[in-house]
Protein backbone atom coordinates (compact mmCIF):
# COMPACT_ATOMS: atom_id res chain seq x y z
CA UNK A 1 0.00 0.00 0.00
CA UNK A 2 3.08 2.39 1.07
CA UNK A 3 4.68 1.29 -2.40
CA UNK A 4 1.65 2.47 -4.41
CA UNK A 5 1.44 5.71 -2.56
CA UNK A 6 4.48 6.52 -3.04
CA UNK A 7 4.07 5.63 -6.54
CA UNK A 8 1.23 7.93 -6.87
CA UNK A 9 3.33 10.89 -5.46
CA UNK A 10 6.13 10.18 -8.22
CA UNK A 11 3.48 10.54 -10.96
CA UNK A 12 2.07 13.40 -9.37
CA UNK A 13 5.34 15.27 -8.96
CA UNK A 14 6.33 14.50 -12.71
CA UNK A 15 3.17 15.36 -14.10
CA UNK A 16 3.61 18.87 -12.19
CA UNK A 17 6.84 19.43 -13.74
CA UNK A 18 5.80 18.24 -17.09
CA UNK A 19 2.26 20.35 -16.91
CA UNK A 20 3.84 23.57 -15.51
CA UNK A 21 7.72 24.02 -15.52
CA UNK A 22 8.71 22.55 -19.10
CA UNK A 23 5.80 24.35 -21.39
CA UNK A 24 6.90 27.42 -19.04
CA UNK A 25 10.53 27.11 -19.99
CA UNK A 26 10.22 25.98 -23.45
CA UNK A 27 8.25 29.66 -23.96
CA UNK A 28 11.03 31.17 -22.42
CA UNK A 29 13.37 29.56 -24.32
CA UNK A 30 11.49 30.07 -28.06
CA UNK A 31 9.95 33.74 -27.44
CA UNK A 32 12.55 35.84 -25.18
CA UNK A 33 15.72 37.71 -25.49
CA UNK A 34 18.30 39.08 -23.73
CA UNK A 35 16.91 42.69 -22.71
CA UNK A 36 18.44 45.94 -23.72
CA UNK A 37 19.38 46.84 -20.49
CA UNK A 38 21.51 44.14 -19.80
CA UNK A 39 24.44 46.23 -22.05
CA UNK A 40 24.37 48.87 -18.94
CA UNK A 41 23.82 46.12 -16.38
CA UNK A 42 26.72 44.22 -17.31
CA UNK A 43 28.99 47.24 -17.40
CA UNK A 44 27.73 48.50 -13.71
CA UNK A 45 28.73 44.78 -12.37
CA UNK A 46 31.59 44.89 -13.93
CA UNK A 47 32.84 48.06 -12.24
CA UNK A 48 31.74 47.39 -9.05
CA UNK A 49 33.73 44.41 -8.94
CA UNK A 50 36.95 45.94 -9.80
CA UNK A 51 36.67 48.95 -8.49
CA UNK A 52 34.08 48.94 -5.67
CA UNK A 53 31.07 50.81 -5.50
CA UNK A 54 30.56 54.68 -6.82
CA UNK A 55 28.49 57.47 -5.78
CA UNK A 56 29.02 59.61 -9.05
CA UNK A 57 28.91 58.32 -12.53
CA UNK A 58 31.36 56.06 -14.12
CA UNK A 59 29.50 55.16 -17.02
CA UNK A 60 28.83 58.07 -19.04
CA UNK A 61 30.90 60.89 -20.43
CA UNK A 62 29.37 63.29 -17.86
CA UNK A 63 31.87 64.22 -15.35
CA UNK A 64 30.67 64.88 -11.63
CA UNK A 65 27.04 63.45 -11.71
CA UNK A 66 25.59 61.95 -8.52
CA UNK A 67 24.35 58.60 -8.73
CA UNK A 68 22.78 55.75 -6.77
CA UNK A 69 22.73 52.40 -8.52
CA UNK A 70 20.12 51.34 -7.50
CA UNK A 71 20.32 47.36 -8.33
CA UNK A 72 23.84 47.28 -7.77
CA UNK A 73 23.52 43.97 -6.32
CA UNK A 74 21.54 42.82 -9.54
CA UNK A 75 24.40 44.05 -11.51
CA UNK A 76 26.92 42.20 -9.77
CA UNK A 77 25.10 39.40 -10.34
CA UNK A 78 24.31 39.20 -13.71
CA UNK A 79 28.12 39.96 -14.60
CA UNK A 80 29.81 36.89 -12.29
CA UNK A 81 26.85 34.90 -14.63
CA UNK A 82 28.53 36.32 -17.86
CA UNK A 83 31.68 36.43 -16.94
CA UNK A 84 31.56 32.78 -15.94
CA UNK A 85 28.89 31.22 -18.58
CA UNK A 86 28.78 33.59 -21.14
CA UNK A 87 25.37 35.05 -22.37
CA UNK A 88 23.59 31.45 -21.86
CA UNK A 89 24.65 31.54 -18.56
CA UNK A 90 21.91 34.85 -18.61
CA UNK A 91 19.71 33.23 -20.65
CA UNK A 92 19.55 30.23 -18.32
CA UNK A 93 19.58 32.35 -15.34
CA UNK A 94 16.19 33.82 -16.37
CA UNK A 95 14.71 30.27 -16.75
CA UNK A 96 16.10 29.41 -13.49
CA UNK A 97 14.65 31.75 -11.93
CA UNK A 98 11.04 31.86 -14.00
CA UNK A 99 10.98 28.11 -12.53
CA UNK A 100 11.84 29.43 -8.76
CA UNK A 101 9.03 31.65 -9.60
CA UNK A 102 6.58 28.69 -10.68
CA UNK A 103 7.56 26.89 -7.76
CA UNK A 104 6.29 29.48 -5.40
CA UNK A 105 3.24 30.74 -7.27
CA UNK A 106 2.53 26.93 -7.02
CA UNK A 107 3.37 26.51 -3.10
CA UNK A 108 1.00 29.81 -2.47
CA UNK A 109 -1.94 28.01 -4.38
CA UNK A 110 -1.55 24.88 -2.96
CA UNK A 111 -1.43 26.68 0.44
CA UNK A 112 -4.83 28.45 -0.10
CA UNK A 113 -6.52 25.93 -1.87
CA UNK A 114 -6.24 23.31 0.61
CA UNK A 115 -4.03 21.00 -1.48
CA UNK A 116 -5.91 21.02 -4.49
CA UNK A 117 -3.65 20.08 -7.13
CA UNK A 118 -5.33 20.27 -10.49
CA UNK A 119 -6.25 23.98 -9.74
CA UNK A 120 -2.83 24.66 -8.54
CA UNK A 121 -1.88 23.60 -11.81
CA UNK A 122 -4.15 25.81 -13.67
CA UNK A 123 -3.34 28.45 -11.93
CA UNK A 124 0.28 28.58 -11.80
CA UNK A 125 0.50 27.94 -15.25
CA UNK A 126 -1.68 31.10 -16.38
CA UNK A 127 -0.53 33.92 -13.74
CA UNK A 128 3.34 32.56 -14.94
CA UNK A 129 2.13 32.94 -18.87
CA UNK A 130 0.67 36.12 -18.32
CA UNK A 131 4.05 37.20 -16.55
CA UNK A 132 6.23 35.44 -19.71
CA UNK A 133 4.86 36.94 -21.82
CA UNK A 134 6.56 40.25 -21.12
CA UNK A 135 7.73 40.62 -17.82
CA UNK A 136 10.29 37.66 -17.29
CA UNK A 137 13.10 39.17 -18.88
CA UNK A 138 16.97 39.73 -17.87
CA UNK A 139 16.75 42.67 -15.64
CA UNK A 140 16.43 42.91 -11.66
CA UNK A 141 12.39 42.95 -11.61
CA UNK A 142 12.86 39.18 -11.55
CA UNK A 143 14.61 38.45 -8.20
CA UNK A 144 12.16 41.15 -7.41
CA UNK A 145 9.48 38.90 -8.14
CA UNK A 146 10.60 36.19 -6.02
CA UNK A 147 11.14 37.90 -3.07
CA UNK A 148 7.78 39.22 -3.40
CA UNK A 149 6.29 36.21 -4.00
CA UNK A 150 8.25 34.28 -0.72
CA UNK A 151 6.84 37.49 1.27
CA UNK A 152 3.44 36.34 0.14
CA UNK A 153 4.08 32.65 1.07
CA UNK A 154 5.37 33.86 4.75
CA UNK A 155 2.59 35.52 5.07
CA UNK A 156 -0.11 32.50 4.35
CA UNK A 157 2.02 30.66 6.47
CA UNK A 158 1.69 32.60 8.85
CA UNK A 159 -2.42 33.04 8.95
CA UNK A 160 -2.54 29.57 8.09
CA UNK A 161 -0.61 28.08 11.13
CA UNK A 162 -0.35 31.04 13.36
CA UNK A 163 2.88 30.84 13.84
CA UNK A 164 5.52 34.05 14.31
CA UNK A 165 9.07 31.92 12.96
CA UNK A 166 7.84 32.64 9.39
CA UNK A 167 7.71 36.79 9.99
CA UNK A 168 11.22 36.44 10.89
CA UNK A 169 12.31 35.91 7.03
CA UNK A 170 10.70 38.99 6.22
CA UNK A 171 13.56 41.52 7.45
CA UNK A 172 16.15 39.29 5.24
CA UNK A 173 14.25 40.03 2.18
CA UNK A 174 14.00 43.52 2.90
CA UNK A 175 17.89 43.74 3.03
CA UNK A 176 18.04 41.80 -0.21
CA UNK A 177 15.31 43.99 -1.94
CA UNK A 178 17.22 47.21 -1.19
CA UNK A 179 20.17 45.84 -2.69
CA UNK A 180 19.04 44.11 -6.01
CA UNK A 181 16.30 46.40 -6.53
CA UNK A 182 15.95 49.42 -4.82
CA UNK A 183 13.25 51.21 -6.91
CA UNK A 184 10.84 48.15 -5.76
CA UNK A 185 11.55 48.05 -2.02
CA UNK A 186 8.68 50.23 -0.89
CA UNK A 187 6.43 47.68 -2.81
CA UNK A 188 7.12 45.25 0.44
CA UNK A 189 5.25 47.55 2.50
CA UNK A 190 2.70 48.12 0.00
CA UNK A 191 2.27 44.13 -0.13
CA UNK A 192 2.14 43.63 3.53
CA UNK A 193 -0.16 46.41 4.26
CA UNK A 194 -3.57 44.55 2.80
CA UNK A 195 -2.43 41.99 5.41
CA UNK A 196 -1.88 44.09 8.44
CA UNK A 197 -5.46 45.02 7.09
CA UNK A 198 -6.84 42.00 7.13
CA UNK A 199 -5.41 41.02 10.58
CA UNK A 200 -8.81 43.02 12.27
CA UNK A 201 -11.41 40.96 12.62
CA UNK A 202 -14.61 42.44 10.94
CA UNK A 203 -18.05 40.58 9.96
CA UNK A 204 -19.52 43.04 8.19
CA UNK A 205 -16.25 44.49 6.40
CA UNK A 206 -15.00 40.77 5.77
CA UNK A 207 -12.02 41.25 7.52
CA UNK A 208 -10.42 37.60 8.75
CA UNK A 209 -8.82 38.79 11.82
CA UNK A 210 -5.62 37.07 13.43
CA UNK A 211 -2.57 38.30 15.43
CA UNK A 212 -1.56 41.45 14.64
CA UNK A 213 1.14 42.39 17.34
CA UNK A 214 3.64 40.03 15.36
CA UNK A 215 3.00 41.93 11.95
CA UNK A 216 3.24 45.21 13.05
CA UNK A 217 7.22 44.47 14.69
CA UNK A 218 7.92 42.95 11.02
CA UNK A 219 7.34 45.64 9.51
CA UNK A 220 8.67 48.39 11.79
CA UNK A 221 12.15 45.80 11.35
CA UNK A 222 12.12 45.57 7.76
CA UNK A 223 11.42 49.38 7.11
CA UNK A 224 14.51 50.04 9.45
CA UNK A 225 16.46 47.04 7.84
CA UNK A 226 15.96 48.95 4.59
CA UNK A 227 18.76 51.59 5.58
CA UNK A 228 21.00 49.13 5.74
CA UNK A 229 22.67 49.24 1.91
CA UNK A 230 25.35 51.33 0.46
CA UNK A 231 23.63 54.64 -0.17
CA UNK A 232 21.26 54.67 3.55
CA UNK A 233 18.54 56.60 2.84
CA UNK A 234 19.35 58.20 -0.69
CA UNK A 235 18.81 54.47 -1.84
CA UNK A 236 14.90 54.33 -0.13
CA UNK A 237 14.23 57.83 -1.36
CA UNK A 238 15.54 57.00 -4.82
CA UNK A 239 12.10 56.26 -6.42
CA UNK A 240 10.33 59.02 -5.19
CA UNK A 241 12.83 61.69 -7.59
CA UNK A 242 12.95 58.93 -10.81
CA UNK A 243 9.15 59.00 -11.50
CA UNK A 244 7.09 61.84 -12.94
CA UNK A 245 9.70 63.84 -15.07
CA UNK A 246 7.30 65.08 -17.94
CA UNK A 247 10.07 64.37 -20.59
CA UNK A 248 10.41 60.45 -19.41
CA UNK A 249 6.27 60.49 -19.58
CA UNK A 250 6.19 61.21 -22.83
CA UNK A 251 8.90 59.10 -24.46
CA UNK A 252 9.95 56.21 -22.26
CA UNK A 253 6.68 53.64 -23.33
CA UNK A 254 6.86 52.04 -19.95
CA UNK A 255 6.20 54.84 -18.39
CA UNK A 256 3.04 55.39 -19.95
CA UNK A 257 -0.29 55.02 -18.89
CA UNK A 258 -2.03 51.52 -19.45
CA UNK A 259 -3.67 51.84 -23.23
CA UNK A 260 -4.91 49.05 -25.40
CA UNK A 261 -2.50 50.19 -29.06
CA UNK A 262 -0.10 47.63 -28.23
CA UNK A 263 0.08 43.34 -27.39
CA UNK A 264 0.94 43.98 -24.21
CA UNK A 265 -1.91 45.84 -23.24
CA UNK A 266 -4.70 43.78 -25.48
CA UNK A 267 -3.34 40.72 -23.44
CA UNK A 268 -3.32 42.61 -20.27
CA UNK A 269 -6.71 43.96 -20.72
CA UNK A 270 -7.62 39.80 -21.48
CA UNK A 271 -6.06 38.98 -18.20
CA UNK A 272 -8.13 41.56 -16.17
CA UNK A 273 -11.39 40.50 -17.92
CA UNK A 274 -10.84 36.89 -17.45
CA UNK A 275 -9.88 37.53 -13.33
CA UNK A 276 -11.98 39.78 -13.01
CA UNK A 277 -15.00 38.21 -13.86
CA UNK A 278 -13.91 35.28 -11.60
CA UNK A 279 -13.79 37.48 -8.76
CA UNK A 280 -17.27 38.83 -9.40
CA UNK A 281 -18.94 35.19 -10.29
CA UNK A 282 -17.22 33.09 -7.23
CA UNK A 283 -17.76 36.44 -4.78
CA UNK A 284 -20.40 34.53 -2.50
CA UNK A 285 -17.07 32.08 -1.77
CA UNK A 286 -14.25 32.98 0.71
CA UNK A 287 -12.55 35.85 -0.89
CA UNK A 288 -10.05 37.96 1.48
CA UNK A 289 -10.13 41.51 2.00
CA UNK A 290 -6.31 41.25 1.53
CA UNK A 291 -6.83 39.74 -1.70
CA UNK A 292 -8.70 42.33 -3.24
CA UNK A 293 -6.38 44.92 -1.83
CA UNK A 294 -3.65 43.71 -3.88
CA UNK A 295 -5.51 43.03 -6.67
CA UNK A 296 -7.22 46.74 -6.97
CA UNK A 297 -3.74 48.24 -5.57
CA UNK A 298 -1.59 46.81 -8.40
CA UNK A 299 -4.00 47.12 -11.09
CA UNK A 300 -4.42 51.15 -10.17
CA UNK A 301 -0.34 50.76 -10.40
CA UNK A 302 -0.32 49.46 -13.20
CA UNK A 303 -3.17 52.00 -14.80
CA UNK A 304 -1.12 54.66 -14.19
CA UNK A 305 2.57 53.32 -15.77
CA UNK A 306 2.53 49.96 -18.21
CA UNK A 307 5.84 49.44 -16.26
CA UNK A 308 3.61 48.87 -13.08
CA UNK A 309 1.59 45.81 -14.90
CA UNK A 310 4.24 43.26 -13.79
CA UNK A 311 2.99 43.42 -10.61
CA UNK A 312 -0.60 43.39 -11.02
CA UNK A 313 0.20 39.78 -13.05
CA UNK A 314 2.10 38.57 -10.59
CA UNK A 315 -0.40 38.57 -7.93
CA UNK A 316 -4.40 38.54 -9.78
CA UNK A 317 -4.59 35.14 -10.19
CA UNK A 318 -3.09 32.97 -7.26
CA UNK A 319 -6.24 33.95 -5.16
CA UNK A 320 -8.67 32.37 -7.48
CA UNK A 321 -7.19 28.83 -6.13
CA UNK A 322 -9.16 30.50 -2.80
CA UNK A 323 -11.79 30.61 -4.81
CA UNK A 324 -12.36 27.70 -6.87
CA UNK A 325 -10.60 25.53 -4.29
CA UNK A 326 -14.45 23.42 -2.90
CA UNK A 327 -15.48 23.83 -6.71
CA UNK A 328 -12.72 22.24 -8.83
CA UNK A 329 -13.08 18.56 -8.42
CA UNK A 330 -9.67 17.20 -5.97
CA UNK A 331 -9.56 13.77 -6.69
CA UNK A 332 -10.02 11.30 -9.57
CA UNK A 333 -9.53 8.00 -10.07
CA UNK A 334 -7.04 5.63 -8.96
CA UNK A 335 -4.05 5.08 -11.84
CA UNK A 336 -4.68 1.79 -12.71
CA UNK A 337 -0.90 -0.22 -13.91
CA UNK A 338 -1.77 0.25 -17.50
CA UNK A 339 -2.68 3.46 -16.98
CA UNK A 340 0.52 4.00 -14.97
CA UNK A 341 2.84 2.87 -17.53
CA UNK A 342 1.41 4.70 -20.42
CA UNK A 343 1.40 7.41 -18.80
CA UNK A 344 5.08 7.29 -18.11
CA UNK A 345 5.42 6.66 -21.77
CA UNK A 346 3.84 9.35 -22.72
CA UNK A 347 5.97 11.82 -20.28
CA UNK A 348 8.82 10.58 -21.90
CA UNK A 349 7.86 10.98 -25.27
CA UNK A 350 6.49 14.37 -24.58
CA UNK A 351 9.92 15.48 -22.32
CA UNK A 352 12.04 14.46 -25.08
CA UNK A 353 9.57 16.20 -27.53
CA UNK A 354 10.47 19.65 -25.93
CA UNK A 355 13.82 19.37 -24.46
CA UNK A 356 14.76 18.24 -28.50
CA UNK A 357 12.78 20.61 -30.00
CA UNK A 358 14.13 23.74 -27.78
CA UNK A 359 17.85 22.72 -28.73
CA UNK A 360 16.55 22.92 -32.64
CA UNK A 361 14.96 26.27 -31.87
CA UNK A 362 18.59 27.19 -30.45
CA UNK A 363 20.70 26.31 -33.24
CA UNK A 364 18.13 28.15 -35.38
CA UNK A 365 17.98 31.07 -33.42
CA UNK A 366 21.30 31.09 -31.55
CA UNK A 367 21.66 35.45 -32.34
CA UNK A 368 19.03 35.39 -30.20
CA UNK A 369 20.72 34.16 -26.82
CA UNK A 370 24.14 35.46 -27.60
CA UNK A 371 24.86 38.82 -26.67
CA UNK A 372 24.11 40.57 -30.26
CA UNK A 373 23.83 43.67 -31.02
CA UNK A 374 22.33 45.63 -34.39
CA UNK A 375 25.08 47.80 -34.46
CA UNK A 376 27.80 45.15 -33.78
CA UNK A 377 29.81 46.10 -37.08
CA UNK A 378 29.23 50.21 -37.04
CA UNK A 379 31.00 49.35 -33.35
CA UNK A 380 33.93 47.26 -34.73
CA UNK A 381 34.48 50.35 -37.02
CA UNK A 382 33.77 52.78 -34.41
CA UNK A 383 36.74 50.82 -32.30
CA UNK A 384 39.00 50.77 -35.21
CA UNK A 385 39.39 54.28 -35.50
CA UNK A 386 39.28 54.91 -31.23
CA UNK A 387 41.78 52.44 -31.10
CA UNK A 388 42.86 51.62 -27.22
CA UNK A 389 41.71 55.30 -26.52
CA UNK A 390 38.00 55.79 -24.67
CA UNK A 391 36.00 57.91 -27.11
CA UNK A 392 32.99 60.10 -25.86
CA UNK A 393 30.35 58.82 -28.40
CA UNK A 394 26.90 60.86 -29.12
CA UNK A 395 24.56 58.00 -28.66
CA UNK A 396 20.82 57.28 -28.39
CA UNK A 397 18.96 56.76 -25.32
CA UNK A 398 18.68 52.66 -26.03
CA UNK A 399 22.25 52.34 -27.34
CA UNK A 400 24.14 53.83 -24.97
CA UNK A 401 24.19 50.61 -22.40
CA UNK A 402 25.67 49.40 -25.36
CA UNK A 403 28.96 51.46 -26.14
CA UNK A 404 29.70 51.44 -22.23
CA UNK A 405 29.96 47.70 -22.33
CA UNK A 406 32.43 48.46 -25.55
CA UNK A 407 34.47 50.43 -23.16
CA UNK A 408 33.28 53.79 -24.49
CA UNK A 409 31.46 56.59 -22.80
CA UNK A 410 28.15 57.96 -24.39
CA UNK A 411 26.25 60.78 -23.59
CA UNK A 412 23.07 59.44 -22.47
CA UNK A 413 21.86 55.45 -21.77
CA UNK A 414 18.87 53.42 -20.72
CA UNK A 415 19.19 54.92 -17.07
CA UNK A 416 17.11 57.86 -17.22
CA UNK A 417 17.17 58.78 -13.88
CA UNK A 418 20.89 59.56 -13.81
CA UNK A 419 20.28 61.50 -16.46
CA UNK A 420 18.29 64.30 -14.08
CA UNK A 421 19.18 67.36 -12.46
CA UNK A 422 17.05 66.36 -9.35
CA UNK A 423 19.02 63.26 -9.29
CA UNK A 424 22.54 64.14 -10.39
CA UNK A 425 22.76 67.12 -8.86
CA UNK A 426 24.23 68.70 -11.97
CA UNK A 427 22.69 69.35 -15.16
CA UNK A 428 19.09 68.04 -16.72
CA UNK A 429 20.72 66.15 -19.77
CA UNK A 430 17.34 63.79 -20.39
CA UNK A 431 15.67 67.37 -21.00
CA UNK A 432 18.53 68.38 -23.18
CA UNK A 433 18.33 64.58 -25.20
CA UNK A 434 15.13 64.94 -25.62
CA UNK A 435 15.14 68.85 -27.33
CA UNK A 436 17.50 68.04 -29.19
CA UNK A 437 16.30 65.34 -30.72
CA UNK A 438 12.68 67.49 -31.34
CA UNK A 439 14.85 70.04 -33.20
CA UNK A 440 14.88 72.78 -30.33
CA UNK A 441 18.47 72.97 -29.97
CA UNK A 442 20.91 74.01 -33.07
CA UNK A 443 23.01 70.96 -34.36
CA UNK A 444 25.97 73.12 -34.66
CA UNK A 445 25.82 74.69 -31.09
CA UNK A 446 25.26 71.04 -29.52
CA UNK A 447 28.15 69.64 -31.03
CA UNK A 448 30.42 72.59 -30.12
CA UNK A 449 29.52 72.17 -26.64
CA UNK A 450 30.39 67.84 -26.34
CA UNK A 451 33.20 67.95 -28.91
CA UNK A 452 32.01 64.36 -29.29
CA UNK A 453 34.73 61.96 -30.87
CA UNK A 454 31.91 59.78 -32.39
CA UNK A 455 28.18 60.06 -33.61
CA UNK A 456 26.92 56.64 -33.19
CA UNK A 457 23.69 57.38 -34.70
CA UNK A 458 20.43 54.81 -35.36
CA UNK A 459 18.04 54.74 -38.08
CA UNK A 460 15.39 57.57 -37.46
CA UNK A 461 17.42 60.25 -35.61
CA UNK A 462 17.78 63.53 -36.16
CA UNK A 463 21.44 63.39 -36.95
CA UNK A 464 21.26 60.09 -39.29
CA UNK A 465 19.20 62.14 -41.41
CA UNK A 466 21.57 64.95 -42.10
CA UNK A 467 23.68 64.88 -45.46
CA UNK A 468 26.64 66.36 -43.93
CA UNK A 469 28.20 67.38 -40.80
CA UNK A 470 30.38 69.94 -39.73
CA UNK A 471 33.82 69.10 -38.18
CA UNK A 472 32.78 65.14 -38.80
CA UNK A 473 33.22 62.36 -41.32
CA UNK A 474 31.62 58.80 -42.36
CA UNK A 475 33.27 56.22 -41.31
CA UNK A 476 29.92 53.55 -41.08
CA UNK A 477 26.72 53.36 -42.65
CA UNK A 478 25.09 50.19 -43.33
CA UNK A 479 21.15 50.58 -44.53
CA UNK A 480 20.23 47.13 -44.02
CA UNK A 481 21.46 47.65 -40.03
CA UNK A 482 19.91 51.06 -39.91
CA UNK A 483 23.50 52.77 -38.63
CA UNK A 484 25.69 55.41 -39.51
CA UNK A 485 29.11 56.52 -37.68
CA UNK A 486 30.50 59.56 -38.08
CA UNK A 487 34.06 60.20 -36.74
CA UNK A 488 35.54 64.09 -35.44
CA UNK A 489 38.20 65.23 -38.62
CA UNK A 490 40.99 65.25 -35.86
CA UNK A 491 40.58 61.63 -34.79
CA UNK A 492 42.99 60.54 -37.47
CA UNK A 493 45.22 62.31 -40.21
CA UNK A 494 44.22 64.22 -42.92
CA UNK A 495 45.54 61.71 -45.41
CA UNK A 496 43.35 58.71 -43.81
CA UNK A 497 40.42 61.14 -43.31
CA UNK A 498 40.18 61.99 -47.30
CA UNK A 499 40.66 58.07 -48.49
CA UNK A 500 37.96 57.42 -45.72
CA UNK A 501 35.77 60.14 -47.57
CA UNK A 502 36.66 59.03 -50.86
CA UNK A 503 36.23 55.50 -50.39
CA UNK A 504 32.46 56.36 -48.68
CA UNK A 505 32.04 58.47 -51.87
CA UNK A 506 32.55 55.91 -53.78
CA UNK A 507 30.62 53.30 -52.12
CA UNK A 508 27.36 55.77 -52.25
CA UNK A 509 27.97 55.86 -56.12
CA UNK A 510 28.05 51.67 -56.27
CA UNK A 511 25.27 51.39 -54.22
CA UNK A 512 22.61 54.27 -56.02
CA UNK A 513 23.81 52.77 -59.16
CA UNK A 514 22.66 49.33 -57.65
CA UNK A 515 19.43 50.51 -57.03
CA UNK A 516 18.66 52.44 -60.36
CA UNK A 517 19.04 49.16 -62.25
């Protein structure tokens, strides 16, 4: 009898990992990429390690600009990853963790639901698709995500089996949070409040009531534990001067409100429906006020800045294993041996299906994992002519991560926030970006002011579009890529400078003559 039961719990355990964590990984593995600002991430890690932490900017050709890093511990990170396993070390350290992350959303259902497998299942697998889809990506919100999602466990725990040793984790990952991730810290608080909420017992306001003493001291601790990281309180602070900068509004798409002219919010607006509606149908059953805290808290998050939706997917869903948990049916029957070994068969067949079908997708799409860039050959050129010398390169906003991790410096990058006076202390160069790039600031003035070595310029800017520019020279421009690198006249000599123009001359001549025929 022991034998079979134990037999049963092998099934069960492989049929959990075949229903929920390969499907999850094989769409992690076919549909995801390395994100942009890994270029920046990498280079921050890098620093830190050899040189220690900074408090003004290393990165960037701006000299004297206060900085916090924010995820420094993220950074770090994701560079001993790299520098060990390459970029599929990163790539497999984003599956890793997307299956930490199924394991818990899994645990918390299981906890709610009373052990109810099959809608532990379901569940797990659509909050983690809904997060895939655009959320679990190389950057820091994903240890974020775990650590909010163990806070959640503790939690349940805790009501569950009224028991104070599980609150004591909670300080821990407030030290952690402030380190990897410092812009999400004050969404602990934010998470445990609907709990401390819940913790008054109320009939006729639903409230569930249980001991409150024990989470009002955790979270007194981990608010105080949050000074405890390399910048004290600039680092807790941080968020509240990076947000609401009317320039980042209007051209950073994250920052946006939530609007349906994109994927991402059609599918968002799908997921809301869908829990929604199972909120409102199953409301007679044994919904928590602390449930629908978190679910109307994130979702007005995540109304106000499409950046904010990660959270609201993270934690919709899980509660409707609360809900459905005396509806959807626990047991069927007994595996019979036939049953049993067909069924193995069939995991087999299906295991090998995906694992060999993943490493096909791999050799297929292999740019994809390794750290590529667009303008990978307008950057060889662009280091030919800087030779070992670090160039200040004009760059866009989105490329810039990637000429720091060349060992140049740019003028702006993916960190926006550095990039403000209220932040740096110094001079509002997102503004400036940003003007220029509308046409409110003369070309020739600009240029005069950086005395940039190098335009590294993208498809679409203002400068790619002009013919000619003063005091510069082509040394790049590929159509198909979309780039163009210009080079200062003093960078080399005369001599090389004219055969460079000539040759470029030439080259347009070939290539219009190519197209008239």
């Amino acid at each position: 009898m022991l034998k079979k039961l134990k037999q049963l719990k092998i099934i069960d355990w492989i049929l959990i990992i075949m229903v929920i964590f390969i499907p999850m990984v094989l769409i992690t593995s076919i549909f995801k990429n390395l994100d942009n600002d890994i270029w920046y991430l990498l280079s921050e890690g890098k620093y830190i390690l050899q040189n220690g932490l900074y408090k003004t900017d290393v990165l960037s050709m701006h000299e004297g600009l206060d900085i916090i890093v924010q995820n420094w511990l993220s950074a770090v990170i994701f560079w001993i990853v790299y520098a060990f396993l390459g970029s599929y070390g990163l790539f497999f350290m984003v599956m890793i963790t997307n299956c930490i992350i199924l394991y818990l959303l899994y645990k918390i259902c299981m906890l709610i639901s009373d052990d109810n497998k099959g809608l532990s299942i379901i569940t797990t697998v659509f909050t983690d698709l809904s997060l895939c889809l655009f959320f679990i990506v190389s950057r820091p919100q994903i240890f974020s995500f775990v650590i909010i999602l163990i806070l959640i466990y503790l939690l349940e725990l805790y009501i569950k089996y009224d028991d104070t040793k599980y609150l004591k984790f909670i300080p821990i990952l407030s030290f952690l949070e402030i380190n990897l991730h410092a812009s999400i810290w004050w969404y602990i608080f934010l998470f445990m409040i609907p709990y401390i909420i819940d913790s008054f017992k109320n009939k006729k306001l639903m409230l569930q009531g249980y001991r409150k003493k024990p989470l009002f001291i955790t979270f007194i601790i981990s608010l105080l534990v949050g000074f405890i990281n390399p910048y004290g309180y600039k680092a807790i602070t941080f968020i509240f001067n990076s947000y609401g900068d009317k320039y980042m509004l209007n051209n950073i798409l994250e920052l946006q409100p939530f609007n349906l002219n994109n994927l991402t919010g059609i599918l968002t607006f799908v997921v809301i429906l869908i829990t929604m509606l199972m909120y409102v149908y199953f409301r007679k059953g044994s919904i928590r006020v602390r449930y629908l805290c978190l679910y109307c808290g994130t979702l007005i998050i995540g109304m106000k800045s499409i950046k904010g939706l990660n959270l609201f997917m993270l934690v919709a869903s899980f509660p409707i294993a609360l809900l459905l948990k005396d509806i959807f049916p626990r047991k069927f029957k007994k595996h019979e041996v036939l049953k049993t070994r067909i069924l193995y068969v069939l995991i087999t067949l299906i295991t090998v299906g995906v694992v060999g079908y993943t490493g096909y997708r791999y050799t297929k799409m292999n740019d994809r994992i390794k750290l590529n860039h667009m303008g990978s050959k307008a950057m060889n050129t662009l280091n030919m002519f800087a030779g070992n010398r670090v160039s200040n390169v004009y760059v866009s906003f989105n490329d810039g991560g990637f000429i720091e991790f060349s060992g140049h410096k740019p003028y702006i990058d993916p960190r926006a926030e550095v990039f403000l006076k209220k932040n740096n202390h110094k001079e509002d160069i997102y503004k400036e970006y940003c003007e220029f790039e509308a046409g409110q600031i003369d070309i020739n003035e600009f240029l005069e002011k950086y005395n940039f070595d190098f335009l590294y310029l993208r498809f679409g800017e203002r400068l790619y579009k002009e013919e000619k520019i003063d005091n510069y020279f082509v040394i790049y421009d590929d159509i198909s890529t979309g780039y163009k690198v210009y080079a200062r006249n003093d960078i080399v000599t005369d001599e090389v400078r004219k055969m460079v123009i000539k040759e470029y001359e030439k080259s347009k001549q070939n290539n219009k003559k190519e197209l008239d025929e």
